[in-house]
Protein backbone atom coordinates (compact mmCIF):
# COMPACT_ATOMS: atom_id res chain seq x y z
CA UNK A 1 65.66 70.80 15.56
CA UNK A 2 63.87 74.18 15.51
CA UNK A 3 65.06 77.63 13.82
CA UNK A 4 66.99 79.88 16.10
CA UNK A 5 64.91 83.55 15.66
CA UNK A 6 66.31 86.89 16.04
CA UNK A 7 63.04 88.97 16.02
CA UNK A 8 62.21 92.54 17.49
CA UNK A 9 59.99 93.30 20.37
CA UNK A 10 56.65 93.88 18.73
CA UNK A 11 56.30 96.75 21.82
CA UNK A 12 59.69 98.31 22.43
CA UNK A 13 61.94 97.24 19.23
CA UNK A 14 64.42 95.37 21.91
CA UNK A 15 66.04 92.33 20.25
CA UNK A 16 64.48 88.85 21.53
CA UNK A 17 65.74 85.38 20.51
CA UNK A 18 63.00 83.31 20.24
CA UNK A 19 62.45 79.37 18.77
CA UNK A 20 60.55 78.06 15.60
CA UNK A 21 57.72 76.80 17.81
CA UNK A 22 57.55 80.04 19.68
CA UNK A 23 53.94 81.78 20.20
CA UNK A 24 53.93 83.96 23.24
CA UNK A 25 56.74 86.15 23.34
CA UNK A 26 57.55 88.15 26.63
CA UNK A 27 60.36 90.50 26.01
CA UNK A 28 62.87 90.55 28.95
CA UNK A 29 62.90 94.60 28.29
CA UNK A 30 59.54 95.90 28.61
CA UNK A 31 58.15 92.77 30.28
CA UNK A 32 55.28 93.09 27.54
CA UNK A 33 53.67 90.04 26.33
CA UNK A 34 52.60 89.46 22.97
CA UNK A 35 50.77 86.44 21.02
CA UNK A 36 52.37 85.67 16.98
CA UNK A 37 49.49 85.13 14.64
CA UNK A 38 49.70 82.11 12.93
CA UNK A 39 48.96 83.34 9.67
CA UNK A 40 50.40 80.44 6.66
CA UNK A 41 53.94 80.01 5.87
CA UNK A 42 56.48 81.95 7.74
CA UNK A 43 59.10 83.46 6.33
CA UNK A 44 62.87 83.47 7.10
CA UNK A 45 65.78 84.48 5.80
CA UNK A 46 69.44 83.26 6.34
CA UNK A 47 72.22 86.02 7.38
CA UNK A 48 74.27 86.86 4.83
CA UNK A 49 78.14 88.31 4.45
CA UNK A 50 77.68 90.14 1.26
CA UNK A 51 80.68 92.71 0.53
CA UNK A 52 80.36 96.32 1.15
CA UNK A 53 80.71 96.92 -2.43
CA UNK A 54 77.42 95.09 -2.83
CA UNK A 55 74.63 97.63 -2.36
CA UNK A 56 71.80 95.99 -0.33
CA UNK A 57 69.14 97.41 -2.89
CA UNK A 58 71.24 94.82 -5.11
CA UNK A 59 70.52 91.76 -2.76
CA UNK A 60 68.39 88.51 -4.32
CA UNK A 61 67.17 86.24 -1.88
CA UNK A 62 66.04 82.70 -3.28
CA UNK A 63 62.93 80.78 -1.64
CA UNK A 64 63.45 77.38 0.03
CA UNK A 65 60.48 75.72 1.18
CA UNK A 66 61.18 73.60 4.49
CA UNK A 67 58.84 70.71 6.50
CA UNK A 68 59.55 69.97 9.30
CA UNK A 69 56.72 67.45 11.44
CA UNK A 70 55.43 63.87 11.24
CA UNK A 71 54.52 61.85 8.50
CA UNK A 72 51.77 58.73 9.20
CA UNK A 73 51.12 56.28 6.38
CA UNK A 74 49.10 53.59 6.47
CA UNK A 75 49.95 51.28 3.98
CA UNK A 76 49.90 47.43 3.13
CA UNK A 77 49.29 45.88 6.35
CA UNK A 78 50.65 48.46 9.30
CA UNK A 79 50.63 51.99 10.49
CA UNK A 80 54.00 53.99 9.64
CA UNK A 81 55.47 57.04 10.63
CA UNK A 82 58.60 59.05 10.46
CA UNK A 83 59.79 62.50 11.49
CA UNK A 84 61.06 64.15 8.81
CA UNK A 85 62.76 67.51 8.60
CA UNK A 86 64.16 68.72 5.04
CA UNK A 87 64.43 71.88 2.74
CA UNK A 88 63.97 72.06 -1.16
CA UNK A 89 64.22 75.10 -3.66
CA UNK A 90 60.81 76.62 -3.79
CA UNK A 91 61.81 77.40 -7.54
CA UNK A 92 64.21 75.88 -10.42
CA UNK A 93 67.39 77.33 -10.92
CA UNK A 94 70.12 75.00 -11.48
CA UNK A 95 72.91 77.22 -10.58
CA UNK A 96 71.13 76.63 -6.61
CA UNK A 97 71.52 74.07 -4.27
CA UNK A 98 68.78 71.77 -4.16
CA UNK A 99 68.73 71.74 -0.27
CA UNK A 100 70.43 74.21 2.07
CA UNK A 101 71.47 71.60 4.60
CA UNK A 102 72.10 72.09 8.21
CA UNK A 103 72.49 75.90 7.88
CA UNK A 104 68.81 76.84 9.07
CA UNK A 105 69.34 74.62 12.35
CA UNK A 106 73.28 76.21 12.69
CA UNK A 107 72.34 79.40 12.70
CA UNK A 108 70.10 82.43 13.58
CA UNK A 109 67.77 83.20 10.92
CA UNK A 110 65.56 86.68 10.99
CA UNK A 111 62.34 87.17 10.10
CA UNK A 112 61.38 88.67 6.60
CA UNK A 113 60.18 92.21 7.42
CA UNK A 114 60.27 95.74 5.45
CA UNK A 115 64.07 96.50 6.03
CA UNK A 116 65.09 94.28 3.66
CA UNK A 117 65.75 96.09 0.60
CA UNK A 118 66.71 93.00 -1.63
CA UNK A 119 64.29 91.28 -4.24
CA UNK A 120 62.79 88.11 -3.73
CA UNK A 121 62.45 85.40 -6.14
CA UNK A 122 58.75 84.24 -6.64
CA UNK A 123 58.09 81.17 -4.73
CA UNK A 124 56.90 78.88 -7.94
CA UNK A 125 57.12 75.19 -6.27
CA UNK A 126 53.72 74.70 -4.11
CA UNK A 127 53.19 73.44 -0.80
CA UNK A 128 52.14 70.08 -2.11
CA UNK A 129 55.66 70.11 -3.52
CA UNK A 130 57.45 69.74 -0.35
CA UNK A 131 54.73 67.65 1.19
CA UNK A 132 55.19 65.14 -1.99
CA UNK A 133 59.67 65.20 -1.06
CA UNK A 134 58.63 64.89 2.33
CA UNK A 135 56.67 61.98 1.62
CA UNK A 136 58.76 60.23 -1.05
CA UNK A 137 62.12 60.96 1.87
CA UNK A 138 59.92 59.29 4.45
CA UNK A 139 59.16 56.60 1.82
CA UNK A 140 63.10 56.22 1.56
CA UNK A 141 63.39 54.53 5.54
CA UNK A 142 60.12 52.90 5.52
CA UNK A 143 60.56 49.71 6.68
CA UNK A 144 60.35 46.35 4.07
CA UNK A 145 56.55 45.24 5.74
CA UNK A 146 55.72 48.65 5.21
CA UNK A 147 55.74 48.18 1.52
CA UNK A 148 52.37 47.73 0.09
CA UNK A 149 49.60 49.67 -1.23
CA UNK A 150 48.72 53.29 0.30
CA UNK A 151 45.88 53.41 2.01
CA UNK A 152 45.97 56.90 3.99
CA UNK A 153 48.37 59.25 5.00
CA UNK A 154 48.24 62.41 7.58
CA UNK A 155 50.93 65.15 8.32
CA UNK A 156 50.63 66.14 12.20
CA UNK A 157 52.25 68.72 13.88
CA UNK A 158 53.92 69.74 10.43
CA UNK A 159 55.41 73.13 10.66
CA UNK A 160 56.35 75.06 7.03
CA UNK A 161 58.46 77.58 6.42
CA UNK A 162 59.85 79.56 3.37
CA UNK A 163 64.00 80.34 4.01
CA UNK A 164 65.01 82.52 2.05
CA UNK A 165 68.88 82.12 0.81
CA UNK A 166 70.64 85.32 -0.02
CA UNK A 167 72.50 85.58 -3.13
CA UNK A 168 74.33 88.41 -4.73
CA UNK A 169 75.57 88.98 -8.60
CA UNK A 170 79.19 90.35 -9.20
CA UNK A 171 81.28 89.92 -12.80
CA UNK A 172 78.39 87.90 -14.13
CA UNK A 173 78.74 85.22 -11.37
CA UNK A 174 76.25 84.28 -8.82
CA UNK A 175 77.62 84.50 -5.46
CA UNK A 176 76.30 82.31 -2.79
CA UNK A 177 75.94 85.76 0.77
CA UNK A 178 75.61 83.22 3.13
CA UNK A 179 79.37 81.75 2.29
CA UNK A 180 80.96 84.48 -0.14
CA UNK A 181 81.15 81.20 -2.78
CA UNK A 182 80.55 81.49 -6.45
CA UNK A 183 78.17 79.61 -7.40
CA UNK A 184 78.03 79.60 -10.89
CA UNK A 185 77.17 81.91 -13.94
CA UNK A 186 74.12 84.62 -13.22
CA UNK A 187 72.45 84.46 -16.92
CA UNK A 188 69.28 82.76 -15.82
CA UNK A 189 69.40 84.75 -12.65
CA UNK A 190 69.54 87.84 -14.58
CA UNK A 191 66.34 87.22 -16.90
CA UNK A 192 64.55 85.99 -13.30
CA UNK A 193 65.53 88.85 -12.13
CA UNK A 194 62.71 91.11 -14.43
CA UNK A 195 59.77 88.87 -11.97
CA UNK A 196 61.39 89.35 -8.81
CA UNK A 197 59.86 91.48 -5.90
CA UNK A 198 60.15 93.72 -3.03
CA UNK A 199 58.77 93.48 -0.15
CA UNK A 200 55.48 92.44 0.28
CA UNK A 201 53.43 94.07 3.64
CA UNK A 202 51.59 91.02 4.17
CA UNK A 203 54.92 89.08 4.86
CA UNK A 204 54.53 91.01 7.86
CA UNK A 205 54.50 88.86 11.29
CA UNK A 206 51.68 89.75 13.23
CA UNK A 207 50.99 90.55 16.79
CA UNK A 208 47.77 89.81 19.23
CA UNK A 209 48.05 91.88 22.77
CA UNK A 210 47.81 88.99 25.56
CA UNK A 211 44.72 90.40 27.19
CA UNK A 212 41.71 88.22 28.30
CA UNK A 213 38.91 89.13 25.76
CA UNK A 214 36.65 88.67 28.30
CA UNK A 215 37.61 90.34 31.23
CA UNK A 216 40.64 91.86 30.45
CA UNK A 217 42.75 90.50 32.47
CA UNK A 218 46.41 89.14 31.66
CA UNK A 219 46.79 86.02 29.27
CA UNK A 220 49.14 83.43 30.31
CA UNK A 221 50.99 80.75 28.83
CA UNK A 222 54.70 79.09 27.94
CA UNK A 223 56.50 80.01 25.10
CA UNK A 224 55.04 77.30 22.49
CA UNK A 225 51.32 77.35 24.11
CA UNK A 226 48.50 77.05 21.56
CA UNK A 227 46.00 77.91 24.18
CA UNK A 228 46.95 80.78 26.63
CA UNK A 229 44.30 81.23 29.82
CA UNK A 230 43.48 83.96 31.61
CA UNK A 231 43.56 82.79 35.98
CA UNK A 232 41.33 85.54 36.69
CA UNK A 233 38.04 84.69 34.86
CA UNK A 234 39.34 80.81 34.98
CA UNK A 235 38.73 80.44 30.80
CA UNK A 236 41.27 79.28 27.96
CA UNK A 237 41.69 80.80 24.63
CA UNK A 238 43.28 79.88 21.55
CA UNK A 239 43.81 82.36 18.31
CA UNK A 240 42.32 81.54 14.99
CA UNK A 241 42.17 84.17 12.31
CA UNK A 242 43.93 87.03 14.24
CA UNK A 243 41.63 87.16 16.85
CA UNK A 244 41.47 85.18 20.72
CA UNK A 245 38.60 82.83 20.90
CA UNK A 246 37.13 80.74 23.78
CA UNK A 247 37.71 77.27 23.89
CA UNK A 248 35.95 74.80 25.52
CA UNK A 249 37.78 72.82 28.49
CA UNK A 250 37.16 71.09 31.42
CA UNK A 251 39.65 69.64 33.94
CA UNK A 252 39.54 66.23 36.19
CA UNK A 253 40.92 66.76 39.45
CA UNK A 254 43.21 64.02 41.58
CA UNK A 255 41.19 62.60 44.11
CA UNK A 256 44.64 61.60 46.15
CA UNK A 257 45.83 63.94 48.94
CA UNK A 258 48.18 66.81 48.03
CA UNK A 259 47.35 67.29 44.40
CA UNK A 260 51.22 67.33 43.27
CA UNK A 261 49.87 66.23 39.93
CA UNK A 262 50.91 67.26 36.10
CA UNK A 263 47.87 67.98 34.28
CA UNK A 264 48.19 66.13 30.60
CA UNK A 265 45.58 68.27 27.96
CA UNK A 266 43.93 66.07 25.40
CA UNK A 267 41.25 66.61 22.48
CA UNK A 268 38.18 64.75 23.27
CA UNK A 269 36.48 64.66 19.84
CA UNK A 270 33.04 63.07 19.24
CA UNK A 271 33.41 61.90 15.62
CA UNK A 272 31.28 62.19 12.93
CA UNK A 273 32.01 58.88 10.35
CA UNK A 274 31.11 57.89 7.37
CA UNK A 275 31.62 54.74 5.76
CA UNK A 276 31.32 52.47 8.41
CA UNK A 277 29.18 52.20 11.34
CA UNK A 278 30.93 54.07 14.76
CA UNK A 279 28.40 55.81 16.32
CA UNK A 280 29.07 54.05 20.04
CA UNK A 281 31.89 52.95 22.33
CA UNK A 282 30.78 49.48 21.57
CA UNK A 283 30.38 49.84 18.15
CA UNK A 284 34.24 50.76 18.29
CA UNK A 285 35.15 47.74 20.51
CA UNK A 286 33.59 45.52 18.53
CA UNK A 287 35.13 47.09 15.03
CA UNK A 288 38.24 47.09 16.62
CA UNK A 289 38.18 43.69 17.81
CA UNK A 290 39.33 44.63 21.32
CA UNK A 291 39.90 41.72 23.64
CA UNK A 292 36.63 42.82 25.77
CA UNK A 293 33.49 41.48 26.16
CA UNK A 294 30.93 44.27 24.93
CA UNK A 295 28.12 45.34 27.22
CA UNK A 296 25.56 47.52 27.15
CA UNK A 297 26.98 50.14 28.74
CA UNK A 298 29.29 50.43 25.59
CA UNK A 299 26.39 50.45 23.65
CA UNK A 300 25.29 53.82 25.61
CA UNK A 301 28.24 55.70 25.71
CA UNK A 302 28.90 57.80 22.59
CA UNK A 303 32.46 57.22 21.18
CA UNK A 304 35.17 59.72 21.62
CA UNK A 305 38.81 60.17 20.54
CA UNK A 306 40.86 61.00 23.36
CA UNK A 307 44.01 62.35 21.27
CA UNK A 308 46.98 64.31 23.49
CA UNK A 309 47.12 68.45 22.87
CA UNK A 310 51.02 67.95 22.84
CA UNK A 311 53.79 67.12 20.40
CA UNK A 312 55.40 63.63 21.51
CA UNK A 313 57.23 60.70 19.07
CA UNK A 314 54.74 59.95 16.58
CA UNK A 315 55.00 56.00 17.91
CA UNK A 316 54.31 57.30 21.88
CA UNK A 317 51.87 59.68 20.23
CA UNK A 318 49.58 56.52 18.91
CA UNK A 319 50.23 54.49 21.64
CA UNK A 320 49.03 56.94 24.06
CA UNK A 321 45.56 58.21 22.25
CA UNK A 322 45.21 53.90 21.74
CA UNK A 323 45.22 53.87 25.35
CA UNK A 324 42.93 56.46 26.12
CA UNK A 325 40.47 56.06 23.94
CA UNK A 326 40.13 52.49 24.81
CA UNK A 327 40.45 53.40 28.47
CA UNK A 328 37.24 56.10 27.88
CA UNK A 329 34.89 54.65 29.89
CA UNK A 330 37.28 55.06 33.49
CA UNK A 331 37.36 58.66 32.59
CA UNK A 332 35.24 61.63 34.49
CA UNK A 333 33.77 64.18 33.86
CA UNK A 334 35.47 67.08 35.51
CA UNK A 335 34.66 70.84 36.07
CA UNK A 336 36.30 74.12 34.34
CA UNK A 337 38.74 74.70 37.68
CA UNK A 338 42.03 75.55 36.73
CA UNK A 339 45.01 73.60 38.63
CA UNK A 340 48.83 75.12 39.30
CA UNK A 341 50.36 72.49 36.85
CA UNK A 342 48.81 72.57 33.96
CA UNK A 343 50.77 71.48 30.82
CA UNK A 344 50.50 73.72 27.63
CA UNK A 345 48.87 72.64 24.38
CA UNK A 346 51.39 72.61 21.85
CA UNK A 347 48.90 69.99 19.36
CA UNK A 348 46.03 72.28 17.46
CA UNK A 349 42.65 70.90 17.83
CA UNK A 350 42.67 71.19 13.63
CA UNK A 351 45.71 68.49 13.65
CA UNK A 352 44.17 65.93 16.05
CA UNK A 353 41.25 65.54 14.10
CA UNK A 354 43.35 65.03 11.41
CA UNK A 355 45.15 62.48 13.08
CA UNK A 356 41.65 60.23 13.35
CA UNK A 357 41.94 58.20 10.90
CA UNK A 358 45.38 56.99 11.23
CA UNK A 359 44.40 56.26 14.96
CA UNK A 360 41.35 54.58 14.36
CA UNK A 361 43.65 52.31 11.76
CA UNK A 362 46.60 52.17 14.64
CA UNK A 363 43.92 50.32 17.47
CA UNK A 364 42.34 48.43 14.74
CA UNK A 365 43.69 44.41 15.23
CA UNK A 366 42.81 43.87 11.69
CA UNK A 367 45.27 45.78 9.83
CA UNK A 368 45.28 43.52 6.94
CA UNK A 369 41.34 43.53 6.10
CA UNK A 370 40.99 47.31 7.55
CA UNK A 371 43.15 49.54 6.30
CA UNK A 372 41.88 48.78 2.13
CA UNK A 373 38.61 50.24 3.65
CA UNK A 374 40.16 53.94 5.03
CA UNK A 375 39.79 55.19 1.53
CA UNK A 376 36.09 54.80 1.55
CA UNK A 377 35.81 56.28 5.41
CA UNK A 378 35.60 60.06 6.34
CA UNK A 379 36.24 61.10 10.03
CA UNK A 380 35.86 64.68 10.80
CA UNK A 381 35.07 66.14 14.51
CA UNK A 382 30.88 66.60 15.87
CA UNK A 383 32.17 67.68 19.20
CA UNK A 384 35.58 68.77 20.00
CA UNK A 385 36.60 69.69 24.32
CA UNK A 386 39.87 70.32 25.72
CA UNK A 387 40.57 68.15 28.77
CA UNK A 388 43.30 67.89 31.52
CA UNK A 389 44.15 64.88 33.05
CA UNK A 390 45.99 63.87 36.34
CA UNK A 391 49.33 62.39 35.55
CA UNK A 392 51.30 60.86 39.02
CA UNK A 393 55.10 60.81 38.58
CA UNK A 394 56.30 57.17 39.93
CA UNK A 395 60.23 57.44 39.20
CA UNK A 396 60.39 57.78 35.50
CA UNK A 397 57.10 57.56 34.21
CA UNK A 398 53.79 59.66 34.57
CA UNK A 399 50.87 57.04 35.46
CA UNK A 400 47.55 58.51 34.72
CA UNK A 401 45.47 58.14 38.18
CA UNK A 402 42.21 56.53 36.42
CA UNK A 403 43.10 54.23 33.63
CA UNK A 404 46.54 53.67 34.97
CA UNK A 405 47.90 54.54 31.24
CA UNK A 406 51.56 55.66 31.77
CA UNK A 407 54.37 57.42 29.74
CA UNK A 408 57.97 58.19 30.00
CA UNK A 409 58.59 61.84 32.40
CA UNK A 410 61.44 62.71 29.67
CA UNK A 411 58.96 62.31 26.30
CA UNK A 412 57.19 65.33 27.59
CA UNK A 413 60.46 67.29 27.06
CA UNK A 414 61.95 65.81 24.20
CA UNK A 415 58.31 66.45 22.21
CA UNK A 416 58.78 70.29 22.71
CA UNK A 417 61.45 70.63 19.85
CA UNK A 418 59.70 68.60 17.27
């Protein structure tokens, strides 16, 4: 479930609600767009209901490091995956709560900025902390053939956050804002209290204006798109580093009357492996074992990964890039056109590649001799293109019109709040 945001117009100060997944914001009062910079872990904090008598200067607010995404492991002889979403204390303090629960999905949180006059606890649990929970929680529902040695594992789509739990001392007892509870005595509180902090600037959420870099014209997008484009000079761009950059697409047009189509993006990726040979399509078949007789036409084509650009269930998610990738060689080649329905990248082109290796294990038949050899392999990306695909809606499903691979119309929807 994603975070419920009250943030401020970047332009006119007018309150906006937004969602955790949320990247272009277009305030309702100004009508001014504006892109969030993805810059590390965001930081929330929880409302609190502190006491007047409780000066706000006075405030302590207590770090909580949440994951939210899917986790992939390949281990003994299949592929696994769950979706996980959990909180732990980003520092030790027994008085706390180890996990705050619901309350980050049940209510608004706001965003960390310089009108909080509090002091924050020092976030002393890492990253790899929560990763590690995350991982030993997913390990918790794994299934009994899932038990085996671990071969590989891959976070996709992960999003983390720091929430920040207000807290306030009174009488020597540590008060819980959020609920006005006691939580226990303050004295280890009080002597944490000498390395606590204000403020820091670069909590700061940042803003990009949504104007084509290239000729200034008007960016475009949905709320959660990675990649906004610009209709006027017909290009895409996606932020990295606080600044828009160009990004390399191409789009394969219906060839039925009445293109009434939904346009699917995926990452086409040209691998670069080591570890085992995969330079060709049919060097893939025949590592793969696929049920195909190998040609030399395989032999010529160079292998890609055809991985989707959107969030879906982490099963549909390998099932579909299994399909396409196998289904390569019916694909075009397509032309940088843009079309009216054109479905917004929600994936990074950073997590698909990380996702290569738990596909290439997912399509392998194998399992059982393969996956002891993932250790020894490295996949990273020698080409990386954006395409859309034509997608045909036949009652319930979406049937793509050139390798006939098909997925559920409601997926699509459903893989927007993950």
């Amino acid at each position: 479930m994603d975070l419920s945001i009250e943030q401020t117009c970047p332009s006119c100060g007018a309150p906006i609600e937004l969602h955790e997944a949320d990247r272009l914001i277009k305030c309702p009062f100004c009508d001014v767009g504006n892109y969030l910079v993805s810059a590390g872990v965001s930081r929330f904090v929880l409302p609190d209901k502190a006491p007047e008598c409780i000066a706000r200067e006075d405030m302590i607010y207590a770090p909580y490091l949440r994951f939210k995404g899917n986790i992939f492991s390949c281990r003994g002889k299949q592929v696994d995956h769950r979706v996980i979403d959990t909180t732990h204390q980003g520092m030790d303090i027994p008085t706390l709560p180890l996990s705050l629960g619901l309350r980050p999905q049940a209510m608004k949180v706001l965003p960390v900025t310089d009108t909080i006059a509090g002091r924050f606890f020092k976030q002393v649990e890492k990253v790899a902390t929560i990763l590690t929970k995350a991982t030993d929680m997913a390990a918790l529902f794994s299934s009994d053939e899932a038990v085996g040695a671990l071969y590989h594992r891959a976070f996709i789509g992960e999003t983390i956050s720091c929430i920040y739990l207000p807290l306030y001392l009174q009488d020597g007892t540590l008060y819980d804002a959020v609920l006005n509870r006691p939580l226990g005595k303050g004295d280890a509180v009080a002597l944490l209290m000498q390395e606590a902090m204000r403020y820091n600037p670069a909590w700061t959420p940042r803003f990009l204006a949504t104007i084509c870099p290239h000729c200034a014209g008007t960016l475009a997008g949905e709320h959660d798109s990675l990649v906004l484009s610009c209709t006027n000079c017909e290009s895409l761009w996606a932020e990295k580093e606080g600044a828009f950059h160009p990004v390399n697409w191409r789009i394969l047009r219906s060839e039925q009357e009445g293109d009434n189509h939904l346009y699917l993006p995926f990452w086409k990726i040209r691998p670069a492996v080591t570890g085992l040979q995969l330079a060709s399509f049919g060097d893939f078949l025949r590592l793969t074992n696929q049920p195909v007789v190998v040609k030399r036409e395989h032999d010529a084509l160079d292998l890609c990964f055809w991985v989707p650009a959107f969030k879906i269930r982490p099963n549909l998610f390998l099932n579909l890039a299994k399909s396409m990738t196998i289904s390569q060689a019916r694909i075009g080649e397509g032309a940088s056109e843009m079309a009216k329905t054109m479905y917004p990248v929600t994936l990074p082109s950073s997590e698909a590649v990380q996702s290569l290796k738990t596909i290439l294990a997912n399509i392998t038949m194998d399992k059982r001799h393969f996956l002891p050899q993932l250790p020894a392999i490295d996949v990273q990306a020698q080409q990386t293109e954006l395409v859309y695909l034509p997608f045909a809606s036949s009652g319930h499903d979406l049937v793509q019109e050139q390798t006939t691979v098909s997925i559920a119309s409601n997926v699509l929807q459903f893989g927007r709040s993950l």
